[in-house]
Protein backbone atom coordinates (compact mmCIF):
# COMPACT_ATOMS: atom_id res chain seq x y z
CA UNK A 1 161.08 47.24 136.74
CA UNK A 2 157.10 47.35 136.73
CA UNK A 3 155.58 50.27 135.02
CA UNK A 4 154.29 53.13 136.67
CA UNK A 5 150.68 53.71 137.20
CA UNK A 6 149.33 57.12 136.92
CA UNK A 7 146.62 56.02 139.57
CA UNK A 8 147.51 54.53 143.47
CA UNK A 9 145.33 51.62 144.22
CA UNK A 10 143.91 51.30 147.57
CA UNK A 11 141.16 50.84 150.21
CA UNK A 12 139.27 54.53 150.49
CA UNK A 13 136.83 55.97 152.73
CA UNK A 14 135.96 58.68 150.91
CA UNK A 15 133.32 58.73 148.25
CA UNK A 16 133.45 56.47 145.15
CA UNK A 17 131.50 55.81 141.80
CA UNK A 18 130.48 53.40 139.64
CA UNK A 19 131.59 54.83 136.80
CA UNK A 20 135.20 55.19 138.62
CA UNK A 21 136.48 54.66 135.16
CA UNK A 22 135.56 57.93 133.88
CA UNK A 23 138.95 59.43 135.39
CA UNK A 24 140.77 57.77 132.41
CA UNK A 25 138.42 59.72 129.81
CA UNK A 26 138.71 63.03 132.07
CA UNK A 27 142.74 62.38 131.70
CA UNK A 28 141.94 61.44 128.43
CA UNK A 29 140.30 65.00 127.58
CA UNK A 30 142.80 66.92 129.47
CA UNK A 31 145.03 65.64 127.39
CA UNK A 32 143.95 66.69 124.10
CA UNK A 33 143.06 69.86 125.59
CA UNK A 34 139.64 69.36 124.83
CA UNK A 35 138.03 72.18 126.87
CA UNK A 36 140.22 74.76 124.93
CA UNK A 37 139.09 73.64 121.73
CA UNK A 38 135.50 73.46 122.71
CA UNK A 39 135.86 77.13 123.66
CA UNK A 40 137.22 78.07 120.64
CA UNK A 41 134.51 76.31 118.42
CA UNK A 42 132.16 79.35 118.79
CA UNK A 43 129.13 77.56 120.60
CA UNK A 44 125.65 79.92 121.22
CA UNK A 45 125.84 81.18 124.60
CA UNK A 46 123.11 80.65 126.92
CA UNK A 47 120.46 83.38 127.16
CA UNK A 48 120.50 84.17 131.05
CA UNK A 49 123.54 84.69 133.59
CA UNK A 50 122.16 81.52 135.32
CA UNK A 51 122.39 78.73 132.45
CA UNK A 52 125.63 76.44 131.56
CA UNK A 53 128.35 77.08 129.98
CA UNK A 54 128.27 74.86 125.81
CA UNK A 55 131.61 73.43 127.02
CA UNK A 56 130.14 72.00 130.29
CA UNK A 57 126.78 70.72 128.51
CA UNK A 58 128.97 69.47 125.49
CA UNK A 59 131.45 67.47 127.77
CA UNK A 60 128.57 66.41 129.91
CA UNK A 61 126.86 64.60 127.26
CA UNK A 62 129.75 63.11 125.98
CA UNK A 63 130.56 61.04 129.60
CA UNK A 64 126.49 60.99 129.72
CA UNK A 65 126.86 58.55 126.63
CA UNK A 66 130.34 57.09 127.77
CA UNK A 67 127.83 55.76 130.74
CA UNK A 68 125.84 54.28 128.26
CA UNK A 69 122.93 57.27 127.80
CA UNK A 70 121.29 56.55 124.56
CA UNK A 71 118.54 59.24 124.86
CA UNK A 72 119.04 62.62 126.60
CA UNK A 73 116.50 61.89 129.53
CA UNK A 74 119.66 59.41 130.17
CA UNK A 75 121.96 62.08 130.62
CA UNK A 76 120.58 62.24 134.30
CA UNK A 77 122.70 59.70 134.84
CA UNK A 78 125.73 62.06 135.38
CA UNK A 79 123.70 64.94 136.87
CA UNK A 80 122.96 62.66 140.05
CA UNK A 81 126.25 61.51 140.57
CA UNK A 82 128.11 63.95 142.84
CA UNK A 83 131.39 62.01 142.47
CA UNK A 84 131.37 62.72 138.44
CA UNK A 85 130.62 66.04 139.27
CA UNK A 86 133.67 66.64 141.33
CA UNK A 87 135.77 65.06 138.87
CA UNK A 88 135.10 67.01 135.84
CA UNK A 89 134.94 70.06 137.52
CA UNK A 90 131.63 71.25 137.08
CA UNK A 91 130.08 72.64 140.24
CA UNK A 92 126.85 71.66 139.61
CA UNK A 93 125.74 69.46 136.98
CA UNK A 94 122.52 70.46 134.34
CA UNK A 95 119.64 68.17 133.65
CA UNK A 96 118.89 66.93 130.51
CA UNK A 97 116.51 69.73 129.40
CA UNK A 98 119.76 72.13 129.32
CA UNK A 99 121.70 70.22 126.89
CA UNK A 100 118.14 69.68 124.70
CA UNK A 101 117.85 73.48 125.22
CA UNK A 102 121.61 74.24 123.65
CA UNK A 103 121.40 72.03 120.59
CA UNK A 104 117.73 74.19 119.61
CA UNK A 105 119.97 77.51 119.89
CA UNK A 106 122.12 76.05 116.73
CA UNK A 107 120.24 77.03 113.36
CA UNK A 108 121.80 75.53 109.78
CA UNK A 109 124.49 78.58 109.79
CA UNK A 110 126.00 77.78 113.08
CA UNK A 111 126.12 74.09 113.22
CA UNK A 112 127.72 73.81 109.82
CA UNK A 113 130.55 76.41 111.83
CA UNK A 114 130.75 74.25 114.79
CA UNK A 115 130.91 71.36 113.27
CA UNK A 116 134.07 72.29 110.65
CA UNK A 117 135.99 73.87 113.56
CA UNK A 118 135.47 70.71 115.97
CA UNK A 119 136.42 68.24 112.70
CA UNK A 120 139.18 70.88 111.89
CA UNK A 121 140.45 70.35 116.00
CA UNK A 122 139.69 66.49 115.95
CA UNK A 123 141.60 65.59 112.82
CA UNK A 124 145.02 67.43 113.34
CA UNK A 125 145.05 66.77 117.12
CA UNK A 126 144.41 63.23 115.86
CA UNK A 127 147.53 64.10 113.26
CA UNK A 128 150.14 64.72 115.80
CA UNK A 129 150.29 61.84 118.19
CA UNK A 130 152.03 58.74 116.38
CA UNK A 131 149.71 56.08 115.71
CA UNK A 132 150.10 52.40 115.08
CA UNK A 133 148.45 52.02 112.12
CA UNK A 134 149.08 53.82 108.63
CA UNK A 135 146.36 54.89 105.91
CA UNK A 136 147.10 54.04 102.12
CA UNK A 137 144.99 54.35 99.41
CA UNK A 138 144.30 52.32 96.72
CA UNK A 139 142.89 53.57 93.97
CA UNK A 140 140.62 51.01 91.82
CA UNK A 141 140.59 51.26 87.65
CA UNK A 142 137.68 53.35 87.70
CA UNK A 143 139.39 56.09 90.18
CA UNK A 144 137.30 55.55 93.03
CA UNK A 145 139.53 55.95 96.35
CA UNK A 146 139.66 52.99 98.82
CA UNK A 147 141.29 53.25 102.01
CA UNK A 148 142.91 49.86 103.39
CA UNK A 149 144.59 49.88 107.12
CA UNK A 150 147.98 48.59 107.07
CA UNK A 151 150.14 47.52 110.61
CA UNK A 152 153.31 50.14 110.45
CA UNK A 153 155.27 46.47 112.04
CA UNK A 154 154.38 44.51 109.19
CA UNK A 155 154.29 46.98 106.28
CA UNK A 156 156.80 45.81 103.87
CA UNK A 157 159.45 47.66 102.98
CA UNK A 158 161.01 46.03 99.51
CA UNK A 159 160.70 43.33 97.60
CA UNK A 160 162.40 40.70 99.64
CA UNK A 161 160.25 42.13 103.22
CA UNK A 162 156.87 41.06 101.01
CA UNK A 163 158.84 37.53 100.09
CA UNK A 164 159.42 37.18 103.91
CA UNK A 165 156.10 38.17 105.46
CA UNK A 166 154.21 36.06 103.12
């Protein structure tokens, strides 16, 4: 029995991207919720009734780098593709100069807030999906902590799984 495919595959004539892709990271997101959380991480607010929502200009630069931006004149890249628009939802996508504009509202106080609230979210949604890989640390003589990753299939067990694997 194939596997199911969250996607159909076929011939179109409505609109499509180049960065068709992107639906797997917008799935992706939904998944982890990541729109709640980036509410709940206490962003500044823009300072008219006409500017973005943080969550929008946050999410927008992260698929603005997905596409490859590596500067934030780059983030136009998502701002003049209507398709990307549609898919994430956002009515009408913000230029560059608006995400520039929300990182100069943070001062020392309010980063340091965001940023241990969205490490806070990352690491314990990260905590409770089951991963492949386990975490053990070794400690060396002197104390210092090193972390070594270790396949969960070929972690050995007793005495006579390390005799086996090796």
């Amino acid at each position: 029995m194939p596997p199911e495919t969250p996607f159909d595959l076929k011939f179109t004539s409505r609109e499509v991207t180049a960065w068709g892709g992107l639906a797997l990271l917008k799935r992706m997101l939904d998944g982890m919720g990541f729109k709640e959380a980036v509410q709940s991480w206490d962003l500044p607010q823009p300072g008219s009734n006409r500017g973005y929502r943080p969550e929008q200009l946050i999410e927008q630069m992260i698929v603005s780098i997905w596409c490859g931006a590596a500067r934030f004149a780059h983030a136009d890249i998502t701002r003049l593709d209507s398709t990307l628009v549609r898919l994430f939802d956002w009515g009408k996508a913000a230029g560059h100069k608006a995400i520039v504009r929300l990182f100069q509202r943070f001062d020392q106080v309010s980063a340091s807030r965001v940023q241990s609230s969205s490490y806070r979210w990352l690491l314990t949604s990260s905590n409770s999906t089951p991963s492949p890989w386990t975490w053990t640390p070794r400690y060396s003589p002197a104390g210092a902590a090193r972390l070594r990753v270790v396949p969960r299939a070929t972690t050995p067990r007793t005495k006579a799984d390390r005799a086996t694997i090796r």
